[in-house]
N, C-alpha and C. Protein backbone atom coordinates (compact mmCIF):
# COMPACT_ATOMS: atom_id res chain seq x y z
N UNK A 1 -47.27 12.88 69.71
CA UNK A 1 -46.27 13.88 69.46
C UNK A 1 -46.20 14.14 67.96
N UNK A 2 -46.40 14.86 67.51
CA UNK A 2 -46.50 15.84 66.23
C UNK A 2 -44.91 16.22 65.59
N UNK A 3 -44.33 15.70 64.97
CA UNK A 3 -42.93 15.83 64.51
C UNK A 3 -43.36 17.16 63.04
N UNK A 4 -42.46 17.88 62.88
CA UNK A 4 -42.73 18.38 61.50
C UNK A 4 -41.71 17.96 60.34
N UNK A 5 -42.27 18.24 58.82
CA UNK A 5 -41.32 17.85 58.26
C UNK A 5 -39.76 18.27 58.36
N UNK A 6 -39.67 19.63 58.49
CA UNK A 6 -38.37 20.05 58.80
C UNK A 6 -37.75 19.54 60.26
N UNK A 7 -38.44 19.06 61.39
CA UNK A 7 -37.47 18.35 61.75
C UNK A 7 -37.19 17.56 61.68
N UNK A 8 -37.75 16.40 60.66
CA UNK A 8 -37.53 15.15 60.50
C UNK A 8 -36.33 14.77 59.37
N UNK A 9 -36.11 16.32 58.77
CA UNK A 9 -35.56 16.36 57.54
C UNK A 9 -34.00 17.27 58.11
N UNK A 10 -34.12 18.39 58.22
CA UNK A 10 -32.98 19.36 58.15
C UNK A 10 -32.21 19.02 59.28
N UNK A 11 -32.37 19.43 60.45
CA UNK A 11 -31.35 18.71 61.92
C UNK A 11 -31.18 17.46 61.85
N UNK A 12 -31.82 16.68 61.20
CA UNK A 12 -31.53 14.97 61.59
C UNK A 12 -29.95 15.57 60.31
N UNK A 13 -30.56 15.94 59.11
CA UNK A 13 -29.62 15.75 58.47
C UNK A 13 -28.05 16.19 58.77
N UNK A 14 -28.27 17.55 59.02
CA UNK A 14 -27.49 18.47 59.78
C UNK A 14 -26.66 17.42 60.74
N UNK A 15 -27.13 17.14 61.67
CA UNK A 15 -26.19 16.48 62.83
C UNK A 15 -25.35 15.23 62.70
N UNK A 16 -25.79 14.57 61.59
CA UNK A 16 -25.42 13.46 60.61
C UNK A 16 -23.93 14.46 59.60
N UNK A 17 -24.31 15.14 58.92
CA UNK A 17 -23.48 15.83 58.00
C UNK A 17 -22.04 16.64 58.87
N UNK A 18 -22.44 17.25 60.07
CA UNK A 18 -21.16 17.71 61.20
C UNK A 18 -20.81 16.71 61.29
N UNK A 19 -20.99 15.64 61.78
CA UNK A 19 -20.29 14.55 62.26
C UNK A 19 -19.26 14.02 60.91
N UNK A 20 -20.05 14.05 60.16
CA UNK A 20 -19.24 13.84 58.64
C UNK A 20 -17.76 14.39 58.60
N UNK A 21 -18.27 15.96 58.67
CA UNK A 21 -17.47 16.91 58.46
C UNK A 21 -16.37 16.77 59.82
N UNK A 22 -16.82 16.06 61.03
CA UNK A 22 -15.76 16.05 61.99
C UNK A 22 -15.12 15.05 61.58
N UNK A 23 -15.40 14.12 61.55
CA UNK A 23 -14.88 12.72 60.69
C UNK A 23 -13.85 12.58 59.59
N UNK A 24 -13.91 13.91 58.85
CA UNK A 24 -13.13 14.33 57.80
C UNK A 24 -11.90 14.84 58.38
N UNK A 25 -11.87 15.77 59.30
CA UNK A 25 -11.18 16.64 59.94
C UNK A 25 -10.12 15.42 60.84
N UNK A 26 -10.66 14.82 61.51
CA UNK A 26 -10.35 13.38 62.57
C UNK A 26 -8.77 12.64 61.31
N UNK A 27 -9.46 12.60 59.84
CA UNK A 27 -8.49 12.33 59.19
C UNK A 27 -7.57 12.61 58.79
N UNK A 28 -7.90 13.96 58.53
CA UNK A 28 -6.49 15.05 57.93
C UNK A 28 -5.81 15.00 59.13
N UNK A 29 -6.26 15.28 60.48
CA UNK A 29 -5.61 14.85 61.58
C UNK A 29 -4.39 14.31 61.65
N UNK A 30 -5.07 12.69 61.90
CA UNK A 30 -4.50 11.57 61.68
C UNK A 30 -3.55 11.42 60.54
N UNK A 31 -3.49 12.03 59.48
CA UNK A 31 -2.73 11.71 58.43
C UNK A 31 -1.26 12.60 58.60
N UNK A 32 -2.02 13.70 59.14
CA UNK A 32 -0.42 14.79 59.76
C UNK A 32 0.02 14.33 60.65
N UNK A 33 -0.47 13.22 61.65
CA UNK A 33 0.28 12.77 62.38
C UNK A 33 1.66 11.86 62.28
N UNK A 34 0.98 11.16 60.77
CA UNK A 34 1.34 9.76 60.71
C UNK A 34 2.32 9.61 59.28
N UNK A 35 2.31 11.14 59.27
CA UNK A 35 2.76 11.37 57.45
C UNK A 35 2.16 10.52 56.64
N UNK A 36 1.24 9.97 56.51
CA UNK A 36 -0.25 9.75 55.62
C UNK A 36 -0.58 10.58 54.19
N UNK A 37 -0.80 10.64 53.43
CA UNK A 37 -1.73 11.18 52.28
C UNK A 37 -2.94 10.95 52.38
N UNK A 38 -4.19 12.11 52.90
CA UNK A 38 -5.21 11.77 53.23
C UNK A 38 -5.66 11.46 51.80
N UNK A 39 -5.33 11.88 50.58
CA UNK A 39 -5.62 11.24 48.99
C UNK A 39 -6.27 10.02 48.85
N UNK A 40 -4.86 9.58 49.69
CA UNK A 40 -5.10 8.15 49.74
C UNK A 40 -6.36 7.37 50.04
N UNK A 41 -7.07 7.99 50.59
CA UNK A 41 -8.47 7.85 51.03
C UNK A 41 -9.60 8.10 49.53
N UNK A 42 -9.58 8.69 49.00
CA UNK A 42 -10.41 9.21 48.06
C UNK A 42 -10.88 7.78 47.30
N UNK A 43 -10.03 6.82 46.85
CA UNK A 43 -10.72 5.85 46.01
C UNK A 43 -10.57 4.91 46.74
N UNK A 44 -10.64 4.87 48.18
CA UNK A 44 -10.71 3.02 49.32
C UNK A 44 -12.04 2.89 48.77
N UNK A 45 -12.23 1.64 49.41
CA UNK A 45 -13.75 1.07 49.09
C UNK A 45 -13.56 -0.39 50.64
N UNK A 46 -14.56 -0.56 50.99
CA UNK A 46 -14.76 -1.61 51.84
C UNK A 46 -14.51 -2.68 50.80
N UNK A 47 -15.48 -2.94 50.14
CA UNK A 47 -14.92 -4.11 48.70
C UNK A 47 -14.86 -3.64 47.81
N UNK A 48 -14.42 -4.07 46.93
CA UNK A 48 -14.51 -4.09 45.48
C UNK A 48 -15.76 -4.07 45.20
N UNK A 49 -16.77 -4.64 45.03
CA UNK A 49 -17.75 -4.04 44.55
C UNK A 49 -18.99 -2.93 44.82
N UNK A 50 -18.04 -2.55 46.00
CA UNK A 50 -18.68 -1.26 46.11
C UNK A 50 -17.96 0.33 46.20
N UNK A 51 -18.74 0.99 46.30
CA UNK A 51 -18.01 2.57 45.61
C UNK A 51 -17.57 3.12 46.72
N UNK A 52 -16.22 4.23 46.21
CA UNK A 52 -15.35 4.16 46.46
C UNK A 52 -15.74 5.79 47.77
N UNK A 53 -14.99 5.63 48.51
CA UNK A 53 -14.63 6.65 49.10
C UNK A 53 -15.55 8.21 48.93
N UNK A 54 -15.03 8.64 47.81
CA UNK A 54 -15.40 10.06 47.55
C UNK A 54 -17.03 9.73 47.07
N UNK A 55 -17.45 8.45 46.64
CA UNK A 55 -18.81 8.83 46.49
C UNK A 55 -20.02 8.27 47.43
N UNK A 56 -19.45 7.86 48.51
CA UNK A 56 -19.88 8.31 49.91
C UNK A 56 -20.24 9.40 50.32
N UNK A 57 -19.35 10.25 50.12
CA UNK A 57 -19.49 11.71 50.93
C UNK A 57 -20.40 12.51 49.80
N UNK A 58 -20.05 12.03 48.36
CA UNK A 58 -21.10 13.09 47.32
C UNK A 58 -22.54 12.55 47.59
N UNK A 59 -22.73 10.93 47.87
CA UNK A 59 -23.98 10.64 47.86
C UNK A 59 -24.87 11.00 49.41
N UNK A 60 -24.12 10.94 50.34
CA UNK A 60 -24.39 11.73 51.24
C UNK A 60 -25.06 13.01 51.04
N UNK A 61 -23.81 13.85 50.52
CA UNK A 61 -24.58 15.15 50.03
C UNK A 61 -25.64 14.99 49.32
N UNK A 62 -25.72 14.49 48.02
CA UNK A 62 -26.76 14.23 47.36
C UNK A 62 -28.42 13.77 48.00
N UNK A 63 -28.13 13.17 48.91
CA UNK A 63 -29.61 12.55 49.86
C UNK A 63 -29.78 13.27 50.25
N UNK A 64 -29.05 14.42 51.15
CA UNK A 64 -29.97 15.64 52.45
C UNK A 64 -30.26 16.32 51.26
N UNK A 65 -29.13 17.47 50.65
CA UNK A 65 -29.73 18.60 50.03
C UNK A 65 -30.67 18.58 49.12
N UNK A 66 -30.19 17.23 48.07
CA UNK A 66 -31.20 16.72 47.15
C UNK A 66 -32.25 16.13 47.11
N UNK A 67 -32.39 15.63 48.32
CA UNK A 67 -33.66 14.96 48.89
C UNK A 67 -34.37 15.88 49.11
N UNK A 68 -34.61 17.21 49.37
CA UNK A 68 -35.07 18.14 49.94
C UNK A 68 -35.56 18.77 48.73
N UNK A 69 -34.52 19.12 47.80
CA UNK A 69 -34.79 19.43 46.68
C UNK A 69 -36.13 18.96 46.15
N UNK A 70 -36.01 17.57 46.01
CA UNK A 70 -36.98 16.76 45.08
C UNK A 70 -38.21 17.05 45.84
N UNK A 71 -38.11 17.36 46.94
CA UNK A 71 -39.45 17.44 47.71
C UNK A 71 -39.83 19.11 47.12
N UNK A 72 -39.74 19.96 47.14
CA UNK A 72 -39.20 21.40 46.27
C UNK A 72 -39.70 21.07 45.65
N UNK A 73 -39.01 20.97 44.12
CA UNK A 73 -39.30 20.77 42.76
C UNK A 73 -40.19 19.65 42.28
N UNK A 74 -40.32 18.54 43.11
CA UNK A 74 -41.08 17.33 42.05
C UNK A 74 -39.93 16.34 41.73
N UNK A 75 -38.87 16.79 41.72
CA UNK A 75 -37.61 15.94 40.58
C UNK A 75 -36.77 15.62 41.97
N UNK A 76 -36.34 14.42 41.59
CA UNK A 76 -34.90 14.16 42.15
C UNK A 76 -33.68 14.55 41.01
N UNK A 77 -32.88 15.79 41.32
CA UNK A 77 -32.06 15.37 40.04
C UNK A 77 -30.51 16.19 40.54
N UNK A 78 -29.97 15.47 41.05
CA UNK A 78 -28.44 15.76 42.10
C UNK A 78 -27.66 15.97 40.88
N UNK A 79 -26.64 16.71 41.02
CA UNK A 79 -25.58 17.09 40.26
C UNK A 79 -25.05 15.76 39.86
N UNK A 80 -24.32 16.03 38.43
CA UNK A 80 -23.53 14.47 38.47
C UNK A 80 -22.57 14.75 39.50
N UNK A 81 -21.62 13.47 39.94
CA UNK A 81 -21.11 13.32 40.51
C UNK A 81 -19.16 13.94 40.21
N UNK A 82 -18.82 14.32 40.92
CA UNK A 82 -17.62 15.13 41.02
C UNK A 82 -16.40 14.40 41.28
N UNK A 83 -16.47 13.39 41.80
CA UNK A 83 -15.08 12.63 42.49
C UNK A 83 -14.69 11.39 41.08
N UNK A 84 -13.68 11.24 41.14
CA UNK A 84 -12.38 11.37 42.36
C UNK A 84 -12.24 13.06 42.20
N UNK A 85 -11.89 13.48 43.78
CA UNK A 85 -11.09 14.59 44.09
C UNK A 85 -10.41 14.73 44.87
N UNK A 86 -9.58 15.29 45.27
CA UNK A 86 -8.66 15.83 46.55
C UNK A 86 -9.45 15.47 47.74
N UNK A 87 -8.96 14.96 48.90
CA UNK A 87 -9.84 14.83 49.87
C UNK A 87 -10.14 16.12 50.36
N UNK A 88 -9.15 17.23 50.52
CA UNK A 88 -9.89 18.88 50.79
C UNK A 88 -11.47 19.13 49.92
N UNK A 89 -11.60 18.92 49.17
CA UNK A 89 -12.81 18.96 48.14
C UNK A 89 -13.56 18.00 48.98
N UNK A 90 -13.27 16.81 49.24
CA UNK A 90 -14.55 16.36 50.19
C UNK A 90 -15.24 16.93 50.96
N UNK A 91 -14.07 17.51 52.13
CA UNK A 91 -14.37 18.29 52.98
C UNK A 91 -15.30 19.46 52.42
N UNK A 92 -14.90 19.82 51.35
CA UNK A 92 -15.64 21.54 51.18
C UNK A 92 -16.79 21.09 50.94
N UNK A 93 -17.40 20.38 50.20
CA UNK A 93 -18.19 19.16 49.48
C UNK A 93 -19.42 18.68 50.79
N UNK A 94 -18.90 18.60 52.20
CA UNK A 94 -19.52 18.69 53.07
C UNK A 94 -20.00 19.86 53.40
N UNK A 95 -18.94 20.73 53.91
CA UNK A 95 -19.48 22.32 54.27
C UNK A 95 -20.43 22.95 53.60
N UNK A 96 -20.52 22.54 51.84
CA UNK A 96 -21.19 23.49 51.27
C UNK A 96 -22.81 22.71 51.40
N UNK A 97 -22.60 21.21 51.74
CA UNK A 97 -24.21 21.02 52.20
C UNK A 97 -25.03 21.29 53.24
N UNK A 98 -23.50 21.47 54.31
CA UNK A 98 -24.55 22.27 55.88
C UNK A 98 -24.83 23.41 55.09
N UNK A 99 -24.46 24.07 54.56
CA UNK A 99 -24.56 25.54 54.23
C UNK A 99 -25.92 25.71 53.44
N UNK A 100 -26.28 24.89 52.70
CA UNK A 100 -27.20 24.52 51.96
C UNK A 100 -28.53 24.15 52.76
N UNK A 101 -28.14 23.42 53.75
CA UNK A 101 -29.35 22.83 54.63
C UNK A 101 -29.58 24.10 55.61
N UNK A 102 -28.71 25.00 55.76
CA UNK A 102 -28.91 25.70 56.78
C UNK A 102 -29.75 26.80 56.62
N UNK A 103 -29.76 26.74 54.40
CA UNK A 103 -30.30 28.12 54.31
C UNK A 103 -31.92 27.62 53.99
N UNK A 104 -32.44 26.62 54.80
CA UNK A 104 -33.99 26.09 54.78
C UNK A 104 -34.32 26.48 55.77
N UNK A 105 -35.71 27.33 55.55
CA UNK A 105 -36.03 27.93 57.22
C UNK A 105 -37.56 26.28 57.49
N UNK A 106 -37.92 26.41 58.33
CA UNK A 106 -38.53 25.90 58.81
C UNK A 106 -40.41 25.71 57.93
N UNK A 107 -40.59 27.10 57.84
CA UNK A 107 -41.50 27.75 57.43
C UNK A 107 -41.70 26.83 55.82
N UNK A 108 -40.85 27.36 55.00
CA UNK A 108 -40.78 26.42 53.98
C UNK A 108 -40.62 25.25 53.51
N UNK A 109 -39.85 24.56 54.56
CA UNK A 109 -40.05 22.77 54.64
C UNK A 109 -41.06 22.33 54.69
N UNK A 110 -41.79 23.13 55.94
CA UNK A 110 -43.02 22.89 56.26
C UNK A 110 -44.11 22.46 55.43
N UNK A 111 -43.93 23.24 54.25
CA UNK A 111 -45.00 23.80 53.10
C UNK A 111 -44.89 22.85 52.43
N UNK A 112 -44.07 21.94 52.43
CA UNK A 112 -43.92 21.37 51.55
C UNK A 112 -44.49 19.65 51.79
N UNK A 113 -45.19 19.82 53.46
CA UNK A 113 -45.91 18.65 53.94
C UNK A 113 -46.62 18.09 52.90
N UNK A 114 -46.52 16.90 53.12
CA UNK A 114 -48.40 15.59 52.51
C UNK A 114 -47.95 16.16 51.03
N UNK A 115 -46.70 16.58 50.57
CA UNK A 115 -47.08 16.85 49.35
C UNK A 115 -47.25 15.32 48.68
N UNK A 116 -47.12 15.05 47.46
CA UNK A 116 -47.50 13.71 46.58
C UNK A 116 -46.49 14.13 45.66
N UNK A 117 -45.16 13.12 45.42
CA UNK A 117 -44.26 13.15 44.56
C UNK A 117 -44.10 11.96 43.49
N UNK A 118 -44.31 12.03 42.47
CA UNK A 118 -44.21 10.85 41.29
C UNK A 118 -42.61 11.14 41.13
N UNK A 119 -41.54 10.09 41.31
CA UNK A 119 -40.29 10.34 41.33
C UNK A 119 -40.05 9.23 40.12
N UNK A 120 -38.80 9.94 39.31
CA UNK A 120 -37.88 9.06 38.55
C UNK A 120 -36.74 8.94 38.89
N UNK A 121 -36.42 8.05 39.56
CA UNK A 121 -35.13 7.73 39.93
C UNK A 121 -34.19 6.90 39.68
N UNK A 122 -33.18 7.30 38.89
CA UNK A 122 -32.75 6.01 37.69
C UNK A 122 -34.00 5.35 37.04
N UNK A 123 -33.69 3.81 36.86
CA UNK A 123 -34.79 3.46 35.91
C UNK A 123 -35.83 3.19 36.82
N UNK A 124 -36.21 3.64 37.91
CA UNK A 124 -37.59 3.29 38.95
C UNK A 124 -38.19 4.66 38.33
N UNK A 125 -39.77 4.33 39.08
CA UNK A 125 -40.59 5.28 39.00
C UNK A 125 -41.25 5.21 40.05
N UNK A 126 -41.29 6.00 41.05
CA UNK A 126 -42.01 6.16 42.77
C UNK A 126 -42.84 7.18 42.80
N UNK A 127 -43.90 6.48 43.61
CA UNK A 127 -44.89 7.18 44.38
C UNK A 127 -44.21 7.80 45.55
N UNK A 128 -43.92 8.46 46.14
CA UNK A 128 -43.82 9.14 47.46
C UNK A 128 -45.04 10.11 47.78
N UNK A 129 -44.65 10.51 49.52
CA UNK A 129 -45.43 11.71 50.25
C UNK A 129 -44.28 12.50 50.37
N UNK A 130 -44.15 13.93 50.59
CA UNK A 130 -42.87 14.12 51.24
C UNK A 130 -42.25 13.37 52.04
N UNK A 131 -43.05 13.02 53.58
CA UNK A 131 -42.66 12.09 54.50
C UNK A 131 -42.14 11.13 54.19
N UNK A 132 -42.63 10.29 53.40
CA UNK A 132 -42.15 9.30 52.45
C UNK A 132 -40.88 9.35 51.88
N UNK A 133 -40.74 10.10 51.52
CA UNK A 133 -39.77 10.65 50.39
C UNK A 133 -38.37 10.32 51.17
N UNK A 134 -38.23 11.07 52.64
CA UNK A 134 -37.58 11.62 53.28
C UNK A 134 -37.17 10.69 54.14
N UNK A 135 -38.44 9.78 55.09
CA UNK A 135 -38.32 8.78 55.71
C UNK A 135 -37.74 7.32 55.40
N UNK A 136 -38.50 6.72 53.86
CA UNK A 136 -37.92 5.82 53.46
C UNK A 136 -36.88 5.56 52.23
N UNK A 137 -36.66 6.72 51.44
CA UNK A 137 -35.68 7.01 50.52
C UNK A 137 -33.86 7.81 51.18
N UNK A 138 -34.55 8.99 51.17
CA UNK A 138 -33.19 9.82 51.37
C UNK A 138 -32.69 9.80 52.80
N UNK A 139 -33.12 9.26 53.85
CA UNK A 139 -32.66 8.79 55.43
C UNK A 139 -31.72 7.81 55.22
N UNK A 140 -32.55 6.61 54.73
CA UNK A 140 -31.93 5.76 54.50
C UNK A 140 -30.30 5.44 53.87
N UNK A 141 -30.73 5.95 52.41
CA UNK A 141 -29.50 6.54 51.31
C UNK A 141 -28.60 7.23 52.43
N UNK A 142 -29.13 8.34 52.64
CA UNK A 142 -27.60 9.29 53.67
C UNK A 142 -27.34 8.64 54.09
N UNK A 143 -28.02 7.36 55.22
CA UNK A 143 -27.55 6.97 56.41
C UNK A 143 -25.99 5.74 56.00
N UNK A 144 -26.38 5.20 54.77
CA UNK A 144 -25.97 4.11 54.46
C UNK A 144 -24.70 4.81 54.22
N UNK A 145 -24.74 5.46 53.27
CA UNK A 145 -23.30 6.37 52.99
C UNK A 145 -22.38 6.91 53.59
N UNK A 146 -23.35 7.75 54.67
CA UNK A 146 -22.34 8.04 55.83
C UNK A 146 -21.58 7.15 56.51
N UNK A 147 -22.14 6.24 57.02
CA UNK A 147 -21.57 5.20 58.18
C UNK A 147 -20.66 4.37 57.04
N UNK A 148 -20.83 4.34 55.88
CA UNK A 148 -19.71 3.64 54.75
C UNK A 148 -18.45 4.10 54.80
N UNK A 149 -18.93 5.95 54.79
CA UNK A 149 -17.23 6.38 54.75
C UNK A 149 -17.06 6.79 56.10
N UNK A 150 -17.32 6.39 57.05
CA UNK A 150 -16.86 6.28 58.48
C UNK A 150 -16.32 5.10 58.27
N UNK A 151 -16.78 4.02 58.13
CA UNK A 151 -16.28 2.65 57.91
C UNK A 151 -14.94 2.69 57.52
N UNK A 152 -14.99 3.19 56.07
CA UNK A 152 -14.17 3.42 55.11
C UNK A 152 -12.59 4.03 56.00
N UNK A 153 -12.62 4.94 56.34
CA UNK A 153 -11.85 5.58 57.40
C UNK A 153 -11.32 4.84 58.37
N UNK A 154 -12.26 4.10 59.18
CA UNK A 154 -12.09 3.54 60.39
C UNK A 154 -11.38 2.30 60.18
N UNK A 155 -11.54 1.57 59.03
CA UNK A 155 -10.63 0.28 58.35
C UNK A 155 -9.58 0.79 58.00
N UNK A 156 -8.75 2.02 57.68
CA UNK A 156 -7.65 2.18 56.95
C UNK A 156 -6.98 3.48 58.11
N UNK A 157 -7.62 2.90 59.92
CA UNK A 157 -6.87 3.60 60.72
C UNK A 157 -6.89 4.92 61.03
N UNK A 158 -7.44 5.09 60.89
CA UNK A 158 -8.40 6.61 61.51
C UNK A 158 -9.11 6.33 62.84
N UNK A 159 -8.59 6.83 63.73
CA UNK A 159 -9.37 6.33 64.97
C UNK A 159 -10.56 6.82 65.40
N UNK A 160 -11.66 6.70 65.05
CA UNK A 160 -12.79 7.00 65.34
C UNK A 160 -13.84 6.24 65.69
N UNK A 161 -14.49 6.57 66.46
CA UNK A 161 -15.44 5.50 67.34
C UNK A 161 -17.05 5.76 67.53
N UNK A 162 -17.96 5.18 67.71
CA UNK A 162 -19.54 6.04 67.85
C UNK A 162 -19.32 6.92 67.82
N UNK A 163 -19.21 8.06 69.00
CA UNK A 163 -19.30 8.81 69.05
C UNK A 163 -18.78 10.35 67.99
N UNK A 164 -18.04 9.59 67.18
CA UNK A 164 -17.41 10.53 66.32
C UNK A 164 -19.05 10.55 65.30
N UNK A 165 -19.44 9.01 65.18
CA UNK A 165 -20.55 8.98 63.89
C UNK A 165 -21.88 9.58 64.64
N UNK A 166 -22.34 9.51 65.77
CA UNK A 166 -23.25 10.08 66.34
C UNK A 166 -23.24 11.73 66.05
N UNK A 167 -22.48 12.26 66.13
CA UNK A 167 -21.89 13.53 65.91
C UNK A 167 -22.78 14.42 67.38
N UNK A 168 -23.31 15.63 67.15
CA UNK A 168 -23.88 16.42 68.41
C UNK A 168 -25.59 15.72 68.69
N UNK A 169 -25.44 15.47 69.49
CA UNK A 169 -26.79 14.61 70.13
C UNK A 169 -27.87 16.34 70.07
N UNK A 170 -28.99 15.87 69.68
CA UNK A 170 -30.07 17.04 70.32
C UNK A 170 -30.58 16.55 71.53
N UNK A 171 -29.98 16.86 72.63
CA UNK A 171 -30.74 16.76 73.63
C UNK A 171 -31.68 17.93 73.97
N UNK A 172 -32.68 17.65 74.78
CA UNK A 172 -33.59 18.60 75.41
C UNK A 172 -32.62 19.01 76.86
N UNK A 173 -32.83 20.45 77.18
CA UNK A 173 -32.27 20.97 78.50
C UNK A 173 -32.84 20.35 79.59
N UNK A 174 -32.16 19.93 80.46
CA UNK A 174 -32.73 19.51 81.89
C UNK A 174 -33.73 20.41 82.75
């Protein structure tokens, strides 16, 4: 079975990033329920030594759109980082990366197969393939982030469960 880069890249990301974005929504929810400050969320952290809330959701962003990018350009090089912000800004912060992923057609991901990327990333210096790039760098990175600030959420009472982090399954039609 023959996978292409864009689907290994844009819908995986995509269906990962809705779920995000439902996840977000699940909170503001919850917080109008409960008279909550979803704010309050912006600088949690599982521990202390790790980062906080809002840069979950930027580094998230940062892995799909920017990961994609670097495959593009040659460079990994993500915006600095924006947070602390309003948790509404998270939210938008999500939207504007489906929006971003959405405006990749297929055609052009494509093109961008078997490329060979010399990456600087912080103080590393990587060899990648695109595949590479995508498979063992920026999958990973999103994946970790995401399920952090699901975590993140889900410890401070947000009721959400798999299925919220699974987000829309691609199934094939029967």
């Amino acid at each position: 079975m023959a996978t292409s880069l864009y689907e290994l890249s844009v819908p995986t990301f995509l269906q990962t990033l809705r779920a995000v974005g439902g996840f977000l929504d699940r909170a503001t929810k919850h917080c109008a329920e409960t008279s909550a400050n979803p704010d309050d969320f912006v600088n949690a952290r599982l521990f202390d030594d790790m980062a906080p809330f809002h840069f979950q959701i930027e580094a998230a962003w940062h892995h799909s759109v920017w990961g994609l990018e670097a495959i593009k350009t040659g460079v990994f090089a993500p915006p600095a980082l924006i947070g602390p912000v309003p948790f509404a800004d998270l939210q938008v912060t999500i939207r504007k990366a489906e929006t971003a992923l959405e405006a990749f057609t297929p055609e052009e991901v494509n093109s961008w197969a078997g490329k060979d990327l010399n990456l600087q990333i912080g103080p590393r210096k990587l060899a990648f393939t695109s595949e590479t790039l995508i498979l063992s760098f920026s999958l990973p990175n999103f994946y970790f982030h995401a399920v952090t600030a699901y975590e993140i959420l889900r410890t401070r009472g947000v009721p959400l469960g798999k299925r919220d982090y699974e987000g829309q399954l691609r199934t094939r039609t029967a």
